[in-house]
C-alpha atoms as a PDB file:
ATOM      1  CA  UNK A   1       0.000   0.000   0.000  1.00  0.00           C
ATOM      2  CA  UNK A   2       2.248   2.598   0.998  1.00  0.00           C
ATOM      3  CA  UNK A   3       4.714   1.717  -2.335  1.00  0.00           C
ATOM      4  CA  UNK A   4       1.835   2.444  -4.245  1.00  0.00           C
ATOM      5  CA  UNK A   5       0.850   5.513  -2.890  1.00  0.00           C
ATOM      6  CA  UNK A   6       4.793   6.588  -3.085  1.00  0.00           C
ATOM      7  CA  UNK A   7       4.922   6.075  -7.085  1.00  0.00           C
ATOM      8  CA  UNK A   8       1.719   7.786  -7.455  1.00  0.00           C
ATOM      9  CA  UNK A   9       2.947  10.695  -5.993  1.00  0.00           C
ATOM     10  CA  UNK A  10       6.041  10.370  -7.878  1.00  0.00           C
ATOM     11  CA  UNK A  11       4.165  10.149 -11.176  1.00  0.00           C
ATOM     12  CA  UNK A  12       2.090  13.736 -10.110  1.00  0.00           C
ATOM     13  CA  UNK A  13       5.526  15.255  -9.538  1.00  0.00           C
ATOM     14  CA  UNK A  14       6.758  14.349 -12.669  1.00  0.00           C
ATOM     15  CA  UNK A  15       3.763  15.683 -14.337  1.00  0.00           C
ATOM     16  CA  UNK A  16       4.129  18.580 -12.476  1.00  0.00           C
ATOM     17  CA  UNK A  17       7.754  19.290 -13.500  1.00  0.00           C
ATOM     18  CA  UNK A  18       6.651  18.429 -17.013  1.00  0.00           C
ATOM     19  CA  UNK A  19       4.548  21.492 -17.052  1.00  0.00           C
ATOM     20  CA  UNK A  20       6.647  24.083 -14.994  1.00  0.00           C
ATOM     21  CA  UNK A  21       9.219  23.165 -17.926  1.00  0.00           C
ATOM     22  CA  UNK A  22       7.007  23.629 -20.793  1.00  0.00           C
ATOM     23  CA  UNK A  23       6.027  27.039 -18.639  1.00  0.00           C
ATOM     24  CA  UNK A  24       9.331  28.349 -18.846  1.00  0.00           C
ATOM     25  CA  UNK A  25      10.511  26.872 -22.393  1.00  0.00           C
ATOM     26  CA  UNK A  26       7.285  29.200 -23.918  1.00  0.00           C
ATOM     27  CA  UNK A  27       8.992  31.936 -21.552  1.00  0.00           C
ATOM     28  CA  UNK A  28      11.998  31.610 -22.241  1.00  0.00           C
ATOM     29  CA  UNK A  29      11.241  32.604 -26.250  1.00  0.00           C
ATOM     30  CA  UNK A  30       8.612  34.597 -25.873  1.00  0.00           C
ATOM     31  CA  UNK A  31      10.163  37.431 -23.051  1.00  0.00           C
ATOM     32  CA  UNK A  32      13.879  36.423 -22.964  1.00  0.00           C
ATOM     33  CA  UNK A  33      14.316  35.485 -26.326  1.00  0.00           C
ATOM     34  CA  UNK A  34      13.651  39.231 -27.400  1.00  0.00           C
ATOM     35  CA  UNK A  35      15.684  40.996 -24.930  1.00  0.00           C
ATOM     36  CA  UNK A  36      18.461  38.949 -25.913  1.00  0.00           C
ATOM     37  CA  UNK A  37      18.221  39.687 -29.210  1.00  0.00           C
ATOM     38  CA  UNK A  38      17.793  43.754 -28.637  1.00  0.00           C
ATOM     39  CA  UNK A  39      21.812  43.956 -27.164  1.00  0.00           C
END
């Protein structure tokens, strides 16, 4: 029971990390990418 209820949590990290990443990859071009590009 309580393995289970580890690797379930695991797997909601992951998907949480999975979409903080894709949050700052669409970031990352869309305000940094610009500034960069201005200097």
């Amino acid at each position: 029971m309580e393995r289970a209820k580890m690797a379930e949590e695991s797997l909601e990290t992951a998907a949480e990390h999975e979409r903080i990443l894709r949050e700052i990859e669409s970031t990352d071009t869309a305000c940094i990418g610009p500034t960069l590009r201005t200097r």
